[in-house]
Protein backbone atom coordinates (compact mmCIF):
# COMPACT_ATOMS: atom_id res chain seq x y z
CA UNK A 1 140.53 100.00 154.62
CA UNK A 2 141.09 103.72 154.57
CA UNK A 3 140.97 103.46 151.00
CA UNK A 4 137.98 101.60 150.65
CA UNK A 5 139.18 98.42 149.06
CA UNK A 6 140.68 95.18 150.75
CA UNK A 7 143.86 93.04 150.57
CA UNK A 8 142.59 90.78 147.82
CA UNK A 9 142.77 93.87 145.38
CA UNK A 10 146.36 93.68 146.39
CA UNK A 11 146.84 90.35 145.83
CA UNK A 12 145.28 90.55 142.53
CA UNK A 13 147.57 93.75 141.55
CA UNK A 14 150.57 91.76 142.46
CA UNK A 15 149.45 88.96 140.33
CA UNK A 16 148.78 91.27 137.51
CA UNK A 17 152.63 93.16 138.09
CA UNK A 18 153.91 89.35 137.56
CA UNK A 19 152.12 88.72 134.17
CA UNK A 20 152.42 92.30 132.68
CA UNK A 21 154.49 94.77 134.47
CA UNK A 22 153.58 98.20 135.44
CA UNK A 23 151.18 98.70 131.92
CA UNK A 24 148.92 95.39 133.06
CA UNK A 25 148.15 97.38 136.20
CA UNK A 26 146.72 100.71 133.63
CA UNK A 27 142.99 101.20 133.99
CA UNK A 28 140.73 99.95 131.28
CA UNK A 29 137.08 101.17 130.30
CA UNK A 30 134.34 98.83 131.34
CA UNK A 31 133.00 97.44 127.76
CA UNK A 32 129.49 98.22 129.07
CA UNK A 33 125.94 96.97 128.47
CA UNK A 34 126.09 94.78 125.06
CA UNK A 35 124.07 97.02 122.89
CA UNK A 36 120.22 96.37 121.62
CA UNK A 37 119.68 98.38 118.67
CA UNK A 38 122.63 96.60 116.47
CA UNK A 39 123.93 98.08 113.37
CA UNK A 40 121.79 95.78 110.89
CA UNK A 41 118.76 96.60 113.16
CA UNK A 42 119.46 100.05 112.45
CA UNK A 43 119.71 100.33 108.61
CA UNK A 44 116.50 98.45 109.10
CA UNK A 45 114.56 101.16 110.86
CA UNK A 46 115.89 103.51 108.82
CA UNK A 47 114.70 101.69 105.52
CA UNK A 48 111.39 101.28 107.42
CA UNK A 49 110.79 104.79 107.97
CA UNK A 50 112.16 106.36 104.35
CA UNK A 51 110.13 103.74 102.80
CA UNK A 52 106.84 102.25 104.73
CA UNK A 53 104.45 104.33 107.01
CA UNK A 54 103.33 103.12 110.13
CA UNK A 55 99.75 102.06 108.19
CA UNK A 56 101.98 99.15 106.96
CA UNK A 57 102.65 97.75 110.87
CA UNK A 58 98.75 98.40 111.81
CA UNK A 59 98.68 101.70 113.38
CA UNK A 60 96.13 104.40 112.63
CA UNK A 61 98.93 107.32 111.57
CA UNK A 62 101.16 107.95 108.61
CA UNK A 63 103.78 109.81 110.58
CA UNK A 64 106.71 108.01 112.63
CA UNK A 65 107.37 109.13 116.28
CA UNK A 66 109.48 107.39 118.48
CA UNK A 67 106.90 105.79 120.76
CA UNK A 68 105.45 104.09 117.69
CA UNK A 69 109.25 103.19 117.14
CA UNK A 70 109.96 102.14 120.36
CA UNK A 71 106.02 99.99 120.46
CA UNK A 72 107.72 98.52 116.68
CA UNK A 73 110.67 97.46 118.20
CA UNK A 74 109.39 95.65 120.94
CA UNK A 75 106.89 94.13 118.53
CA UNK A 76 108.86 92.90 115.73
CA UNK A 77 112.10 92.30 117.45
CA UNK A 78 111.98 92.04 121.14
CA UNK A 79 114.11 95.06 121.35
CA UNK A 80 112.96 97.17 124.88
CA UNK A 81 114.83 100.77 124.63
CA UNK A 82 113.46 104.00 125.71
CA UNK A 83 112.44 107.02 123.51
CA UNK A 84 115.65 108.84 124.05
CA UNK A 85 117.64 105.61 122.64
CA UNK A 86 115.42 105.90 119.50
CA UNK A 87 115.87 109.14 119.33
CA UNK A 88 119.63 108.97 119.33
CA UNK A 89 119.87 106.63 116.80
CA UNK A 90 117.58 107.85 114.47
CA UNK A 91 119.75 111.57 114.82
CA UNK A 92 123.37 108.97 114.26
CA UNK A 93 121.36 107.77 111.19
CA UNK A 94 121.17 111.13 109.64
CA UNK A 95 116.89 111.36 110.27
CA UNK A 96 115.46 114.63 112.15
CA UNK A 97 111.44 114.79 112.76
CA UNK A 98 109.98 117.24 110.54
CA UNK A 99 106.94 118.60 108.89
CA UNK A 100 106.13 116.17 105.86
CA UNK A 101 104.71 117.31 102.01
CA UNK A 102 101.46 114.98 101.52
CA UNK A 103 101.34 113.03 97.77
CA UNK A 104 98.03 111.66 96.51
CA UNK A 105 97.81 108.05 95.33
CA UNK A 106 96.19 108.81 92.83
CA UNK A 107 98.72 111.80 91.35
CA UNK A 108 99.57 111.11 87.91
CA UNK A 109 102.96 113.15 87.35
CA UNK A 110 102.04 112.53 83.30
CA UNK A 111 98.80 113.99 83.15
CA UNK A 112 99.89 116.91 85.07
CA UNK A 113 102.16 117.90 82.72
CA UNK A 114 99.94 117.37 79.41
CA UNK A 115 97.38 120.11 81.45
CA UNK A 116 100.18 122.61 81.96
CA UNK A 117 102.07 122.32 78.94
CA UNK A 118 98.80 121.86 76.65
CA UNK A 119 95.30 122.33 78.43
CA UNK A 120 96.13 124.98 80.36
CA UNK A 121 97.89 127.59 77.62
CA UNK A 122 94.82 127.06 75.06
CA UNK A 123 92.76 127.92 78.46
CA UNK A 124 94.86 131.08 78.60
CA UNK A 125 94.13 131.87 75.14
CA UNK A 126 90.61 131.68 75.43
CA UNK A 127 90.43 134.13 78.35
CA UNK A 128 92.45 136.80 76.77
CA UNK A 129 90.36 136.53 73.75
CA UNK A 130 86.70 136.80 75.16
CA UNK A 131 88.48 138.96 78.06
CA UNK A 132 87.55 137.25 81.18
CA UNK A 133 89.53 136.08 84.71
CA UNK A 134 91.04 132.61 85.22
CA UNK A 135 90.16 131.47 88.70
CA UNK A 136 91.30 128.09 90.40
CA UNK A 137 89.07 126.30 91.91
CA UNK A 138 89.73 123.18 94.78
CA UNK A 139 87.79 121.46 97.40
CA UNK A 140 89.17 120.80 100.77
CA UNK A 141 87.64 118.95 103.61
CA UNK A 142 88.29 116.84 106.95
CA UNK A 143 90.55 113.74 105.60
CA UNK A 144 89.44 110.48 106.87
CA UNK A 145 93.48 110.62 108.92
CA UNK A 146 94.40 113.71 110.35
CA UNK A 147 97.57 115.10 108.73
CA UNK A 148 99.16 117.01 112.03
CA UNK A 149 102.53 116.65 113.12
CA UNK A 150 105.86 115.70 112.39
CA UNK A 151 107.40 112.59 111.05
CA UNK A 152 111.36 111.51 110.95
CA UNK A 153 113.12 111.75 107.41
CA UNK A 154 116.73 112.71 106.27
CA UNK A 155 117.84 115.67 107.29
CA UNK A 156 117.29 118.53 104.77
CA UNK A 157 114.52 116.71 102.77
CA UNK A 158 111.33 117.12 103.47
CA UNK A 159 109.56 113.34 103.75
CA UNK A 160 106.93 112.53 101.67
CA UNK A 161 104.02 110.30 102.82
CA UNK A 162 101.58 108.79 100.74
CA UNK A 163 98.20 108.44 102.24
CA UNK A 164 94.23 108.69 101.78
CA UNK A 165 92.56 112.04 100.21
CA UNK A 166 89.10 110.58 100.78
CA UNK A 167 86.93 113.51 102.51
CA UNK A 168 84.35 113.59 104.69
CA UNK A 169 82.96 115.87 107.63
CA UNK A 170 82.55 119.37 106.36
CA UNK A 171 83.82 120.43 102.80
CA UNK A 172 85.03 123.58 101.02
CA UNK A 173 84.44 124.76 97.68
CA UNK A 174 86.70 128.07 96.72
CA UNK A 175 88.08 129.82 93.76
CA UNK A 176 90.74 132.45 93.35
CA UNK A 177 91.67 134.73 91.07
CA UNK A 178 95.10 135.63 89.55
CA UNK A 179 94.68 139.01 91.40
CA UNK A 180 93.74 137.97 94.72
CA UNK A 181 90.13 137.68 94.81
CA UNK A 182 88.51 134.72 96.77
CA UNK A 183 84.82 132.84 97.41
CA UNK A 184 84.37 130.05 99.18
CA UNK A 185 81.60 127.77 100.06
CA UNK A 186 81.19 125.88 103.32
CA UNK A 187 78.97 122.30 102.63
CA UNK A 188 78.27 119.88 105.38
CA UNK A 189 79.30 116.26 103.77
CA UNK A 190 79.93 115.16 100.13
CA UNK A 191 79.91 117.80 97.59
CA UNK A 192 77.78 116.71 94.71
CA UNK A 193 77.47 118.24 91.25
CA UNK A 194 74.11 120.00 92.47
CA UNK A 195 76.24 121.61 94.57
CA UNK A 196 79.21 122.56 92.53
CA UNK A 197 76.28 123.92 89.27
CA UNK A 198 74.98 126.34 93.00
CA UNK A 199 78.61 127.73 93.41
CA UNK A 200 79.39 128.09 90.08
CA UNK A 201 75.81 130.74 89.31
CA UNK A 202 76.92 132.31 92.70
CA UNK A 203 80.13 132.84 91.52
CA UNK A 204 79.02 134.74 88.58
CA UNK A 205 77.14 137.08 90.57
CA UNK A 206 79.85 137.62 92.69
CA UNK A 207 82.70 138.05 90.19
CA UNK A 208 80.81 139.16 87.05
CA UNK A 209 84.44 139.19 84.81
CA UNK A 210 83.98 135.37 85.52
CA UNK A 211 82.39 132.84 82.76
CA UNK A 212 81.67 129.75 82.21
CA UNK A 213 83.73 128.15 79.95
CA UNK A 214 82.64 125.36 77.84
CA UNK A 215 85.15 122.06 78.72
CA UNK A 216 85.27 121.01 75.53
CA UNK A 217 87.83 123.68 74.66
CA UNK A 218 88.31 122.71 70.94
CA UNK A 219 84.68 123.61 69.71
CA UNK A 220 85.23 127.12 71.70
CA UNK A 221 89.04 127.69 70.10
């Protein structure tokens, strides 16, 4: 008693010495809790995270944290784990939460290149030869989904979520030169071509080495 167990342990030892020797009496590990989150049911989290947002299970967000995981497994598989479980499988699967790069819908990798490789070096020409600036011009505004945060990819690649680029809210019309210089416009809702024709006159006050160009660059060249 001393010890803190009784005589049937000893009776059980005994019986254990009979069947095995000394080497049936070693300890062994417990086997512990059967585990929930299963091999298969990993690879499938993982494939749901490098390839689905949470958009495609009904939520409101485009980035993956683990309470949405945790919420997804109870949903879909009757899996009840804590965040810190998610989180160490997701680390054993070779993810880490970080800050994702944002790809239209829309982006059409083939008409990006004809601009740059075409468009753009006949634009070039055209402002060396009537010697004006080039300045870039792009409106930003409040997205319909709110792009803050982090979301869980491989480790050392950035994930890339495709989402919405509808605006609304307030909007921002800006320009920029190849030197540095900058104007900007502030609009409250939708920016219409009204608008745009306003910023464009202001902006040829502002930066007089600025033209218009006419966008039908093969009358001009």
């Amino acid at each position: 008693m001393s010890l803190n167990f009784n005589r049937h342990c000893i009776y059980d030892w005994l019986r254990l010495y009979d069947e095995g020797g000394y080497s049936a009496l070693e300890s062994i590990s417990a086997p512990g809790a059967k585990e929930l989150i299963t091999p298969e049911l990993d690879n499938g989290l993982k494939a749901s995270i490098l390839n689905k947002t949470p958009v495609d299970f009904g939520y409101d967000t485009y980035l993956w944290t683990c309470p949405i995981l945790v919420e997804l497994l109870k949903k879909e598989f009757n899996v009840i784990v804590g965040e810190s479980t998610v989180r160490l499988h997701l680390h054993q699967l070779g993810l880490s939460s970080q800050k994702p790069a944002y790809h239209d819908w829309d982006r059409n990798e083939r008409e990006i290149e004809f601009f740059l490789d075409k468009k753009f070096t006949s634009i070039q020409r055209l402002a060396e030869k009537i010697g004006t600036d080039i300045v870039f011009e792009d409106e930003s505004g409040i997205g319909i989904m709110t792009r803050y945060g982090k979301t869980w990819g491989l480790r050392g690649e950035t994930p890339i979520v495709n989402c919405t680029t509808k605006r609304g809210g307030y909007n921002v019309l800006s320009v920029v030169t190849a030197t540095g210089k900058m104007q900007y416009s502030i609009k409250e809702g939708n920016i219409n071509g009204e608008i745009f024709i306003e910023f464009m006159k202001h902006l040829i006050d502002k930066l007089p080495a600025v033209r218009v160009l006419n966008p039908d660059l093969s009358q001009t060249l």
